[in-house]
Protein backbone atom coordinates (compact mmCIF):
# COMPACT_ATOMS: atom_id res chain seq x y z
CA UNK A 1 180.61 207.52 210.54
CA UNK A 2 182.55 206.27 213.73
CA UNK A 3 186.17 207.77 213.79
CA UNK A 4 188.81 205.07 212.07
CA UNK A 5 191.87 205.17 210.64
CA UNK A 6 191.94 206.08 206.91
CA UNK A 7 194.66 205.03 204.08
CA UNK A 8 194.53 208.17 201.88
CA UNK A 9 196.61 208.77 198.25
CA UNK A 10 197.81 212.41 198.48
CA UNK A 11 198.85 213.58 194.72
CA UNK A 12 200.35 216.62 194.90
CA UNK A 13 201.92 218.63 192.05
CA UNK A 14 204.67 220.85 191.98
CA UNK A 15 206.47 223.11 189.53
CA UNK A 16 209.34 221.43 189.46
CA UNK A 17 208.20 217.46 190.69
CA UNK A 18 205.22 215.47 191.25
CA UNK A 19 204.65 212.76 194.19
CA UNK A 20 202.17 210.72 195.66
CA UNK A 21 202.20 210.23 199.11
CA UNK A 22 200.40 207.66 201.17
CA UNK A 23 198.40 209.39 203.90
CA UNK A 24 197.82 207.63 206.96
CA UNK A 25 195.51 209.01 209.29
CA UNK A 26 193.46 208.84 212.37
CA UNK A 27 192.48 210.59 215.30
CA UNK A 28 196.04 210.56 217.04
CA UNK A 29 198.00 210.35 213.81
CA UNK A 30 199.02 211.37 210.23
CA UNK A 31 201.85 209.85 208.77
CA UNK A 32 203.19 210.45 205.31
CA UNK A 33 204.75 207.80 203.11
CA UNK A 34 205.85 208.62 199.39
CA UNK A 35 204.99 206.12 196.77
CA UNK A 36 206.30 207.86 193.97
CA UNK A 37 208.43 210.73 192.77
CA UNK A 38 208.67 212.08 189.50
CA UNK A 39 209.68 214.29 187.28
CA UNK A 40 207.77 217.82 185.97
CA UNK A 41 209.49 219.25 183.49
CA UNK A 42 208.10 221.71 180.46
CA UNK A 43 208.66 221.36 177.00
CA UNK A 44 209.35 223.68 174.60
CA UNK A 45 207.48 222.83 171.23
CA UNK A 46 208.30 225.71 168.38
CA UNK A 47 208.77 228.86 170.18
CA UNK A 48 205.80 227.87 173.15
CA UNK A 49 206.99 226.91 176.86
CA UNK A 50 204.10 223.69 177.50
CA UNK A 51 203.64 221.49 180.22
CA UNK A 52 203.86 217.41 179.43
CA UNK A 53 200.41 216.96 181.46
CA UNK A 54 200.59 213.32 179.93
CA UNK A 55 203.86 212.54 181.67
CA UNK A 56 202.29 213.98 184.47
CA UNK A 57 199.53 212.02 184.78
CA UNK A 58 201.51 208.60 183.91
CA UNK A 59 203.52 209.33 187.43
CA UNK A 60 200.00 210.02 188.94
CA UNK A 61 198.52 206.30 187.87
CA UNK A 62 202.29 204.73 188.83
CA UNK A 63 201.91 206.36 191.94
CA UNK A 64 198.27 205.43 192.86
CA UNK A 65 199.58 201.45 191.83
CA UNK A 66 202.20 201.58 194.14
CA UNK A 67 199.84 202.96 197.32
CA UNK A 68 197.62 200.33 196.14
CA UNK A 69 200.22 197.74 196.85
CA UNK A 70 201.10 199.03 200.39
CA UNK A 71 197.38 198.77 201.60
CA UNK A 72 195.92 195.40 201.62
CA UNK A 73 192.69 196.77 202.58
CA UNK A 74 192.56 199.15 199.77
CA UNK A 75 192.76 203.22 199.73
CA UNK A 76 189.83 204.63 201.15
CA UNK A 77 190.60 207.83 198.99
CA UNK A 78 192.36 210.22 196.54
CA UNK A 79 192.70 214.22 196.54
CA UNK A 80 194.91 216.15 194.00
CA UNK A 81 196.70 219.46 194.66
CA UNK A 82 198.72 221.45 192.46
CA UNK A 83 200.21 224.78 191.28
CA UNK A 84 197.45 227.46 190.37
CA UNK A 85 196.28 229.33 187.23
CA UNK A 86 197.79 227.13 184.31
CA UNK A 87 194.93 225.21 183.07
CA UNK A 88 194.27 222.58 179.72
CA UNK A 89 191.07 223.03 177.49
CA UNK A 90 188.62 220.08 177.08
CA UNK A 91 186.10 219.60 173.82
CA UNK A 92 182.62 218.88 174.04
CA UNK A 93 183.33 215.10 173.61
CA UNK A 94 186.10 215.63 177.15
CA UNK A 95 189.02 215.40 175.15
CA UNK A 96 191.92 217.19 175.96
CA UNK A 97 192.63 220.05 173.13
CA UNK A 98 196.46 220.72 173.47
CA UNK A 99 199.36 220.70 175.65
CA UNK A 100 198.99 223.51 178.73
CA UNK A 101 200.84 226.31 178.32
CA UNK A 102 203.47 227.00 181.01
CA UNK A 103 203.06 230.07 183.37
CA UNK A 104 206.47 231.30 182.57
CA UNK A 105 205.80 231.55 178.72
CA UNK A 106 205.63 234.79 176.80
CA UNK A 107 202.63 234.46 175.28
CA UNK A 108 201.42 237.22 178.07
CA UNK A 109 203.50 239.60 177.47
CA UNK A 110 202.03 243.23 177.51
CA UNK A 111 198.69 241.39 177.96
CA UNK A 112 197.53 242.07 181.39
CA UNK A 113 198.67 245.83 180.93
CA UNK A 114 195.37 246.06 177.80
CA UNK A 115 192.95 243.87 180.25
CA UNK A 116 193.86 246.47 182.82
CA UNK A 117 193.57 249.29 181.11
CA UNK A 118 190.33 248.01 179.35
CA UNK A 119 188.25 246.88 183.02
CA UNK A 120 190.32 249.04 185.41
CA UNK A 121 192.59 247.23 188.12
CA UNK A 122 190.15 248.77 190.71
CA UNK A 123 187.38 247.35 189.19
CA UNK A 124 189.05 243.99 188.85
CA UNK A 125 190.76 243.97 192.30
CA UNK A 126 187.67 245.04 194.05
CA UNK A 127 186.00 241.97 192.64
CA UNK A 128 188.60 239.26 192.41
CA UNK A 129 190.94 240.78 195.39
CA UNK A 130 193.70 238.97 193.55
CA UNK A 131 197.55 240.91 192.94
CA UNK A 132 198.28 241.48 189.64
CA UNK A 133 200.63 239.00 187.81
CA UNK A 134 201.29 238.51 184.59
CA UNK A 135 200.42 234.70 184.31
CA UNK A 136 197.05 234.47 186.36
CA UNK A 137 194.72 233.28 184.25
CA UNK A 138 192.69 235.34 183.15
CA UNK A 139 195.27 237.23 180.70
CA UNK A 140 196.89 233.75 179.55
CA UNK A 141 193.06 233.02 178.23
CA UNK A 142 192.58 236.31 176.40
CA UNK A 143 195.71 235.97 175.15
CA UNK A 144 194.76 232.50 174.08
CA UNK A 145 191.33 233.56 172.84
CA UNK A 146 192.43 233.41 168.89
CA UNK A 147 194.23 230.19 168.72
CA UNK A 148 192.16 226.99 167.59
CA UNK A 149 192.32 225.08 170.44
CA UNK A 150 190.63 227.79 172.30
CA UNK A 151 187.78 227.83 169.73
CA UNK A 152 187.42 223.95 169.69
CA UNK A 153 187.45 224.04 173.88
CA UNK A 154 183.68 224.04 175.58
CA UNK A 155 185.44 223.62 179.34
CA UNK A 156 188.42 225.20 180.90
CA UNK A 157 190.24 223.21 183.48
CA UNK A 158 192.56 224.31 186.40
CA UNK A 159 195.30 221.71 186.25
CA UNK A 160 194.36 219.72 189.48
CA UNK A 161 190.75 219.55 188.45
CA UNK A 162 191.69 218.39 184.87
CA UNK A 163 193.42 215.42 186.50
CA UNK A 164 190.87 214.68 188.69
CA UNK A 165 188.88 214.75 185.80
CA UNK A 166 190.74 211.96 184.16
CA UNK A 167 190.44 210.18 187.53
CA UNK A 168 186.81 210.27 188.35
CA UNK A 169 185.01 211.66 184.63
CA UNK A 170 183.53 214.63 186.82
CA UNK A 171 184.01 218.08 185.41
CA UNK A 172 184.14 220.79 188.37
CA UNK A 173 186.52 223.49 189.79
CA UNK A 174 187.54 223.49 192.99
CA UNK A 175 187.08 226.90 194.72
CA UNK A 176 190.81 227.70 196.22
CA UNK A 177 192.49 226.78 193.18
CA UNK A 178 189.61 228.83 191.04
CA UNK A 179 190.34 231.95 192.87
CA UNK A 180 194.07 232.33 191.60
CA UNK A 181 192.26 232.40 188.25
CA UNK A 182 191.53 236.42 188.84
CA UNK A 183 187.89 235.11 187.54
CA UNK A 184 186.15 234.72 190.80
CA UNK A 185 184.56 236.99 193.00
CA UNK A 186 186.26 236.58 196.28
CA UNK A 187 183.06 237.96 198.39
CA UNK A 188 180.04 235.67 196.97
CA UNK A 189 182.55 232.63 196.13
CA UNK A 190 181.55 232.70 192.81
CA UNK A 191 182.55 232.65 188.99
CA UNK A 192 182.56 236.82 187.86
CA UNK A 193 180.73 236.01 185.35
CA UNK A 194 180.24 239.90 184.16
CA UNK A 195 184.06 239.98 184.52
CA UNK A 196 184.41 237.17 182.14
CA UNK A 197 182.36 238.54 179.43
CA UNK A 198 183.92 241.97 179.73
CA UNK A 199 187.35 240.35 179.33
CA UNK A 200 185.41 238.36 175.67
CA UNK A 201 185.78 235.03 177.48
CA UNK A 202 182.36 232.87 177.87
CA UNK A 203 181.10 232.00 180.98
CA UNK A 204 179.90 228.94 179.77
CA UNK A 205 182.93 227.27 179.92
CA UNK A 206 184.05 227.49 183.38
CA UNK A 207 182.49 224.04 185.31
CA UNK A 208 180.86 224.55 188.62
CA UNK A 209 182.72 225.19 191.62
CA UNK A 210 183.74 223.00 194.37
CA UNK A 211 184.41 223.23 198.66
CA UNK A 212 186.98 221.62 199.60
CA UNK A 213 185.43 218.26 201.47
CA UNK A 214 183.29 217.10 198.73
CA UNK A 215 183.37 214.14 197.01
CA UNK A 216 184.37 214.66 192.83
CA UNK A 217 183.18 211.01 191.89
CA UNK A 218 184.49 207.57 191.86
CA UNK A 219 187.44 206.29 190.30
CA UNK A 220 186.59 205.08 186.60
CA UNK A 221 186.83 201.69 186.22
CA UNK A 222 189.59 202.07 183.11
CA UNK A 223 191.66 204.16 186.07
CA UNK A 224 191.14 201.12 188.70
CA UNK A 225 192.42 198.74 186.12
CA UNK A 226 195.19 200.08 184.99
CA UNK A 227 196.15 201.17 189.01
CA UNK A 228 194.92 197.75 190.59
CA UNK A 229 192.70 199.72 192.67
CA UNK A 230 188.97 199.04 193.32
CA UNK A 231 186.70 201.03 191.27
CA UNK A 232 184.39 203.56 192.49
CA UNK A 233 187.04 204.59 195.33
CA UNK A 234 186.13 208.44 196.44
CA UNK A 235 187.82 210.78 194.24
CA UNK A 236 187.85 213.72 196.66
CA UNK A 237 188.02 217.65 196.62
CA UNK A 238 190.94 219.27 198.91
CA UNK A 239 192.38 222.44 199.04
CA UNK A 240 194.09 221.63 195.40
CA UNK A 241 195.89 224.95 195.50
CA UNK A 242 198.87 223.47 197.47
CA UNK A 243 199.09 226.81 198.90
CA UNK A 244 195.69 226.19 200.29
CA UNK A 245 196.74 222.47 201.10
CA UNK A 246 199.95 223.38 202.70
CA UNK A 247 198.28 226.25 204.93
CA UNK A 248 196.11 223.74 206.79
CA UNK A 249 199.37 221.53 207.35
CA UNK A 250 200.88 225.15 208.75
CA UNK A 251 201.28 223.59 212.87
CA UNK A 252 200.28 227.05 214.05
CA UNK A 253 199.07 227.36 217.64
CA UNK A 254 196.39 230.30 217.90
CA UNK A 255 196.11 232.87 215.38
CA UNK A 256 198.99 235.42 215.21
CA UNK A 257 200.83 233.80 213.15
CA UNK A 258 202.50 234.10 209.76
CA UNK A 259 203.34 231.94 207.26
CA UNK A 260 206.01 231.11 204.14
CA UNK A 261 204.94 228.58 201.66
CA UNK A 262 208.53 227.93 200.77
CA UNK A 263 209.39 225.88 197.55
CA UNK A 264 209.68 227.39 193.70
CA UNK A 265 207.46 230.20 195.01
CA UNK A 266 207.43 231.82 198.21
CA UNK A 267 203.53 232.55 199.30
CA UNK A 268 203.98 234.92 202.29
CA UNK A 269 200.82 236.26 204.42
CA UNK A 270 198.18 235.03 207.16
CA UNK A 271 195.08 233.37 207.74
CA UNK A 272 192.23 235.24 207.64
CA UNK A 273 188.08 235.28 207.78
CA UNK A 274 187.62 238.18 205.00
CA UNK A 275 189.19 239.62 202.04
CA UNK A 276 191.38 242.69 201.89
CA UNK A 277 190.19 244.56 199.42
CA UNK A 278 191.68 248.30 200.45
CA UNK A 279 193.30 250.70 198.56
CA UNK A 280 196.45 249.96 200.11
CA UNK A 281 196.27 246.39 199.62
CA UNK A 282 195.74 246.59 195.84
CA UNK A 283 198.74 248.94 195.40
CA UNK A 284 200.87 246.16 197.88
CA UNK A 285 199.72 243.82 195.00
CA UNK A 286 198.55 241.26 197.54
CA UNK A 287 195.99 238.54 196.87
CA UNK A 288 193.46 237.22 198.46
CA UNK A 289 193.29 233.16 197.99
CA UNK A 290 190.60 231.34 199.40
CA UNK A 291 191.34 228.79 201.32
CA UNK A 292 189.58 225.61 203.28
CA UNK A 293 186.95 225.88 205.61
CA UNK A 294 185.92 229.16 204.10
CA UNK A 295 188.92 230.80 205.43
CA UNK A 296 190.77 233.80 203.28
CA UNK A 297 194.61 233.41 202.28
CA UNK A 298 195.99 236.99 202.54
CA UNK A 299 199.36 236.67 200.95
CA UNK A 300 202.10 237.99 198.66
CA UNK A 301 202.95 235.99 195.90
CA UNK A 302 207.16 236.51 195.45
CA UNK A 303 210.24 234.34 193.61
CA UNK A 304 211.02 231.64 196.23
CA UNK A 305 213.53 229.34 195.78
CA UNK A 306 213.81 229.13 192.15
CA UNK A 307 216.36 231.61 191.62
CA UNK A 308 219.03 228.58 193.28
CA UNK A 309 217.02 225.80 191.84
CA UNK A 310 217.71 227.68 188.29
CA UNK A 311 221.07 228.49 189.42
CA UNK A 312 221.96 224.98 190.06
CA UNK A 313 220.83 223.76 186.79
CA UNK A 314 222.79 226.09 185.20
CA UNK A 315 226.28 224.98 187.01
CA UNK A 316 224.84 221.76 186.14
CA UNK A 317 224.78 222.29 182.39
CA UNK A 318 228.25 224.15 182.51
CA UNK A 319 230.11 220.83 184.20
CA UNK A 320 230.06 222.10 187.21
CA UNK A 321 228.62 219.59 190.41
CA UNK A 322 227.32 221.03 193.06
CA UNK A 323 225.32 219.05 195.93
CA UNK A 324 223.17 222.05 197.77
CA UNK A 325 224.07 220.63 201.54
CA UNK A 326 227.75 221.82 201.14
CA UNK A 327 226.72 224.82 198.80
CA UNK A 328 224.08 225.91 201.52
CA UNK A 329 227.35 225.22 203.91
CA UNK A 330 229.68 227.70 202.02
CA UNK A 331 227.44 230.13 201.46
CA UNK A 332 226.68 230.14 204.95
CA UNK A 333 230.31 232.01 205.27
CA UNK A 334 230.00 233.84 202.62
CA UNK A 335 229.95 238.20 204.54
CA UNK A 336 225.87 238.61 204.22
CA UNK A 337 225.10 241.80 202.08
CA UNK A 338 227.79 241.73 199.92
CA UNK A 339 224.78 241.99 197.21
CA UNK A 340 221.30 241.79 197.68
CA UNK A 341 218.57 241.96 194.61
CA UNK A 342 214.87 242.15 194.24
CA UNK A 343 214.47 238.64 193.44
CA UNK A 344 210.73 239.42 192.26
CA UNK A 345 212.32 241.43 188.95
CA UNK A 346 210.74 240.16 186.28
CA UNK A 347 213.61 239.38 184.79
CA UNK A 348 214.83 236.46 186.96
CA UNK A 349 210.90 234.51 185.68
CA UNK A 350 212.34 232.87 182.68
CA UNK A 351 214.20 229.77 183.23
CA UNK A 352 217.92 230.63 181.75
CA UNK A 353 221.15 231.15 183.04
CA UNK A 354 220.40 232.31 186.46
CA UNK A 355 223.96 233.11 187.91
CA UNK A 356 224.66 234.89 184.23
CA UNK A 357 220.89 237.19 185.14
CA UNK A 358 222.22 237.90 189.20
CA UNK A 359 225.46 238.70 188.02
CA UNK A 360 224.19 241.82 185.72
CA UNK A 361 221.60 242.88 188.37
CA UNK A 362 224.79 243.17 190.35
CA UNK A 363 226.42 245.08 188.21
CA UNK A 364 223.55 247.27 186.81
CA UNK A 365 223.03 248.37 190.93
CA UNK A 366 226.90 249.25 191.54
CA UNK A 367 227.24 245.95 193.65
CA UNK A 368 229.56 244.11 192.96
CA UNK A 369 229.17 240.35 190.97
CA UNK A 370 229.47 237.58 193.08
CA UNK A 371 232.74 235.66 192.56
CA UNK A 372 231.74 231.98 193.49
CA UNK A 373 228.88 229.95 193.43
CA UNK A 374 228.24 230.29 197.00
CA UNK A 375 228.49 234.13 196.99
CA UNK A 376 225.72 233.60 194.50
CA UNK A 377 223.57 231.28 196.89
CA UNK A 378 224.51 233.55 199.59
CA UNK A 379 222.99 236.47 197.55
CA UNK A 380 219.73 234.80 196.55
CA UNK A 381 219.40 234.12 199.83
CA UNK A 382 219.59 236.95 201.48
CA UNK A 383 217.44 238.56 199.22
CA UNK A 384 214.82 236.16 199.38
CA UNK A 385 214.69 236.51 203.37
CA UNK A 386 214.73 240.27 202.49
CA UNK A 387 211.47 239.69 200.34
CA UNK A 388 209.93 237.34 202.96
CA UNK A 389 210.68 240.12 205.72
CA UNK A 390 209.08 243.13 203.58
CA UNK A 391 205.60 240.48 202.77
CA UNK A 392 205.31 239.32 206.42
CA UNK A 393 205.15 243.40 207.79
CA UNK A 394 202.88 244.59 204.89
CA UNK A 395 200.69 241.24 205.42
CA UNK A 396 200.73 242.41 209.28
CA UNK A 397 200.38 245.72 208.30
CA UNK A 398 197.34 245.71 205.85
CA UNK A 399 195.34 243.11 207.27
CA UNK A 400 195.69 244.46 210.74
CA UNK A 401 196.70 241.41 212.08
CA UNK A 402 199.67 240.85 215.03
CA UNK A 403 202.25 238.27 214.19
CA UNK A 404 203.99 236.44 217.02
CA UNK A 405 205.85 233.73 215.01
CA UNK A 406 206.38 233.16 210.91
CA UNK A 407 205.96 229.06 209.93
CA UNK A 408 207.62 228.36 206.82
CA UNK A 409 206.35 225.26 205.64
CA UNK A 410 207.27 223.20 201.81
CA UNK A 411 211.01 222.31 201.02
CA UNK A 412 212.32 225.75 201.93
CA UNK A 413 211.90 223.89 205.75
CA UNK A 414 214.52 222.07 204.94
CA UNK A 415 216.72 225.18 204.35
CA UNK A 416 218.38 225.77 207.52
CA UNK A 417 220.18 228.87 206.05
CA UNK A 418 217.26 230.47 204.78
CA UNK A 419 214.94 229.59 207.87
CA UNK A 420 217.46 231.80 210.21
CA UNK A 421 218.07 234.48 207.78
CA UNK A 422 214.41 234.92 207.55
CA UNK A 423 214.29 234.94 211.32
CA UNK A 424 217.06 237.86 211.41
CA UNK A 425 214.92 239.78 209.15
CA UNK A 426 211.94 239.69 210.25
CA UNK A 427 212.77 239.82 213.95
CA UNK A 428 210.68 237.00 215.03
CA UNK A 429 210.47 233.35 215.90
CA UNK A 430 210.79 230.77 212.74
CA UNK A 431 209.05 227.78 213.28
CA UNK A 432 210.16 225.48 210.00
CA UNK A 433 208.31 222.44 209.41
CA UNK A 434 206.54 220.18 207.80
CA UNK A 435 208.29 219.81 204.74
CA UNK A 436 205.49 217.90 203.27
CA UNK A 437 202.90 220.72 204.92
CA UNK A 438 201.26 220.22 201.44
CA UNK A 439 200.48 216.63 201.35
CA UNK A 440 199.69 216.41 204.79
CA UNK A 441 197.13 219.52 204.33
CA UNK A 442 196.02 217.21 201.47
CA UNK A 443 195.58 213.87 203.47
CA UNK A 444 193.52 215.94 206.56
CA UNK A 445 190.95 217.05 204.50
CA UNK A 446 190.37 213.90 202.93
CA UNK A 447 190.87 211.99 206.34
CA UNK A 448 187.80 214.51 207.78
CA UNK A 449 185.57 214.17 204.61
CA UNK A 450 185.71 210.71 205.35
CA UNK A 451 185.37 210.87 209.04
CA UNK A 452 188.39 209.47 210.64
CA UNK A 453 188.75 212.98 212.29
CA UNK A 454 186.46 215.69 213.55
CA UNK A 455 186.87 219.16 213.97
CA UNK A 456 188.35 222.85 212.77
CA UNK A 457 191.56 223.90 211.30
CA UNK A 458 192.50 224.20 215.16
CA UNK A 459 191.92 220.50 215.71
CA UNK A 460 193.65 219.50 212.45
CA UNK A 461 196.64 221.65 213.08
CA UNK A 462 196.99 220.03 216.40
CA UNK A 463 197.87 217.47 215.12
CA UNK A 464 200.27 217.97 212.84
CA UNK A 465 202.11 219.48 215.82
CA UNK A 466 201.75 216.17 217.96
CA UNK A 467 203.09 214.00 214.34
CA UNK A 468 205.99 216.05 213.26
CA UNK A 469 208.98 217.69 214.96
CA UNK A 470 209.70 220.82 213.99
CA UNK A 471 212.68 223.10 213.83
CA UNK A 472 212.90 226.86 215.79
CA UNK A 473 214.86 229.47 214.84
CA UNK A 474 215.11 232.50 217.13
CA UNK A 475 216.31 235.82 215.62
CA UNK A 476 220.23 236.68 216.51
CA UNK A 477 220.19 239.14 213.40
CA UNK A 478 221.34 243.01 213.07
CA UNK A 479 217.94 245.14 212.24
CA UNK A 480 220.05 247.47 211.22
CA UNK A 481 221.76 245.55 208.57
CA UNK A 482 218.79 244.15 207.08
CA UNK A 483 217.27 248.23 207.40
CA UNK A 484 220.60 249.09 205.37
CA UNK A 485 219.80 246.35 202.84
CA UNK A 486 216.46 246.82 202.37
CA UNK A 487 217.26 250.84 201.42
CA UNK A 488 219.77 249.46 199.06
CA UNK A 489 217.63 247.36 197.18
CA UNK A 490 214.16 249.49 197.27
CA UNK A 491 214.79 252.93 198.03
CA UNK A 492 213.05 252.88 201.28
């Protein structure tokens, strides 16, 4: 196929909010144009934290109507991204059994420490090379393994491949999202099956996998009429971790380079061609994500942003308004390291009263509370660049890999504050930029499988550098603050 120009729909999923972009891409371009917003928001039904998948999905098909409407000619193409290791069970006749269970419910509590002890963490790190979380899914399905809707299931689906499912009527799992699932076997790129059954979960009903690049189906014609678009359009594979999405919209020039996935979650590490699978990196607790064009994501899963998104909700709820542009600008003023936390506690996961939770981490370290909202921010903040500092040294570190310049990509971009603290801390370059690294990552790899562009992650990150301008952010920190803060906070 000659190169063209290519009107893509990129649907890509966050924690917090859905969108779907309109990708428009050829060999000198990609330009980004949302078509809908919306809303993700869990539900609590009885005493269980769910996802409303169906809400979900109604954004998705308003989304895909609008793109419709913008292209005369028709999209040539849809990919879905999304969050990783939250999943919904199908029946035998592809019915959806149940609501999804959010990540941050308790239903896993104290479960991953019996799967541990039961296989080993060596045993399951050596195999998986995934960090040990509480959520991944693996321990969310043994803990699910009694319930009814597990015993009516015959498929398990990761949440982008579920909607694509809907989309297309193809079952499958996509291979970057399937490795956060600490169910694959990051050296052969395939399901651990023996790890399944020695966890009591079947192997049977995890679909086959998926590279990133290949074509899921076409859309049903029930989806094209209720979208106006034209039946049998490709339903495509990307990277549908958005981690794995937004990496390939990282604009990094060369190799030595880190990078910050900045948005709920902060996913800290580097590129690379082969796991980790040391000693030393399973006691760092980092992960190895697969990622596109057979590439390995190296990387340290920590609390991003959500401590302020929480934070703000809860100021919200108490009457008190708050627009983050002149909160960011306070706390920007705010003395740095008048209290710093380890913003990966588990005990800021839950959604709650965030301020109420910093407050008493203060207190219980002999800091002292923060006064004002924006002492708050400023906290969370400088804690999180902390945590990005201490994951982009130990990603350098264990991986054996130089790093010249850190790209934080995702809405943390946007973050001016954060982007230079980060800088100070780690002592190198920021490069911030694109904010929609996700979506764009999304609309490339469909744009290639359909052969409006050519070439490596090289070639595609060229050109998000020629379509976006991005923001730089040279260290001016003191090392030996952030050296004095960092002892505070960890001892070391």
């Amino acid at each position: 196929m000659s190169a063209r120009s290519v009107n893509v729909a990129a649907v890509d999923l966050g924690a917090s909010s859905g969108r779907v972009m309109l990708g428009r891409v050829g060999p000198d371009h990609v330009q980004l144009l949302e078509m809908r917003r919306f809303s993700n928001r869990p539900v609590h039904i009885g005493r269980m934290l769910h996802w409303d998948v169906l809400e979900v999905y109604k954004g998705v098909l308003d989304g895909l109507r609008e793109a419709g409407r913008s292209v005369p000619d028709g999209i040539d193409g849809i990919g879905v991204d999304s969050w990783g290791v939250d999943y919904g069970l199908v029946d035998s006749s592809g019915a959806l059994v149940g609501n999804p269970v959010h990540y941050r419910d308790g239903r896993t509590d104290g479960v991953m420490e019996k799967v541990v002890a039961a296989l080993g963490a060596e045993t399951i790190y050596a195999t998986t090379g995934l960090q040990f979380l509480s959520f991944n899914t693996i321990y969310q399905l043994v803990a699910a393994m009694d319930t009814p809707q597990y015993r009516a299931a015959s498929s398990v689906l990761l949440m982008p491949d579920l909607i694509s499912y809907w989309l297309s009527g193809s079952l499958g799992a996509e291979i970057t999202n399937a490795s956060t699932t600490q169910l694959l076997d990051v050296r052969t790129r395939r399901w651990a099956t023996s790890l399944m059954t020695h966890a009591g979960l079947d192997p049977r009903m995890f679909p086959p996998l998926r590279e990133p690049g290949s074509q899921i189906g076409g859309l049903l014609s029930t989806v094209a009429a209720e979208t106006g678009l034209r039946e049998g359009v490709p339903v495509l594979a990307v990277g549908s971790h958005d981690t794995a999405s937004a990496v390939v919209g990282v604009p990094a020039d060369g190799g030595r380079f880190a990078y910050i996935s900045c948005g709920t979650w902060s996913l800290v590490g580097v590129e690379l061609s082969s796991p980790v699978l040391s000693e030393a990196s399973r006691l760092a607790n980092f992960t190895n994500e697969l990622g596109v064009d057979y590439t390995v994501r190296y990387l340290r899963n920590i609390t991003g942003l959500w401590p302020l998104q929480e934070s703000l909700r809860a100021w919200e709820a108490a009457g008190v308004s708050l627009e983050l542009p002149e909160l960011l600008r306070q706390a920007a003023v705010v003395p740095a390291f008048a209290a710093v936390v380890d913003v990966n506690d588990q005990v800021f996961l839950p959604p709650g009263n965030m301020p109420a939770r910093i407050a008493e981490a203060c207190r219980g370290s002999g800091q002292p509370e923060p006064p004002t909202p924006a002492a708050t921010a400023r906290c969370i903040l400088d804690s999180l660049a902390l945590a990005h500092r201490r994951a982009v040294r130990a990603a350098g570190e264990l991986s054996g890999r130089d790093i010249d310049v850190v790209h934080i990509v995702g809405g943390g971009a946007k973050n001016g504050l954060l982007c230079q603290l980060t800088a100070d801390a780690c002592g190198l370059l920021v490069v911030a930029g694109p904010v929609e690294a996700t979506a764009v990552g999304n609309a490339l790899v469909q744009a290639r499988a359909l052969g409006a562009i050519h070439g490596g992650l090289a070639d595609l990150r060229a050109l998000v550098r020629r379509s976006h301008t991005l923001d730089r952010y040279v260290p001016t920190g003191d090392v030996a603050a952030w050296d004095a803060a960092e002892q505070r906070v960890f001892g070391r």
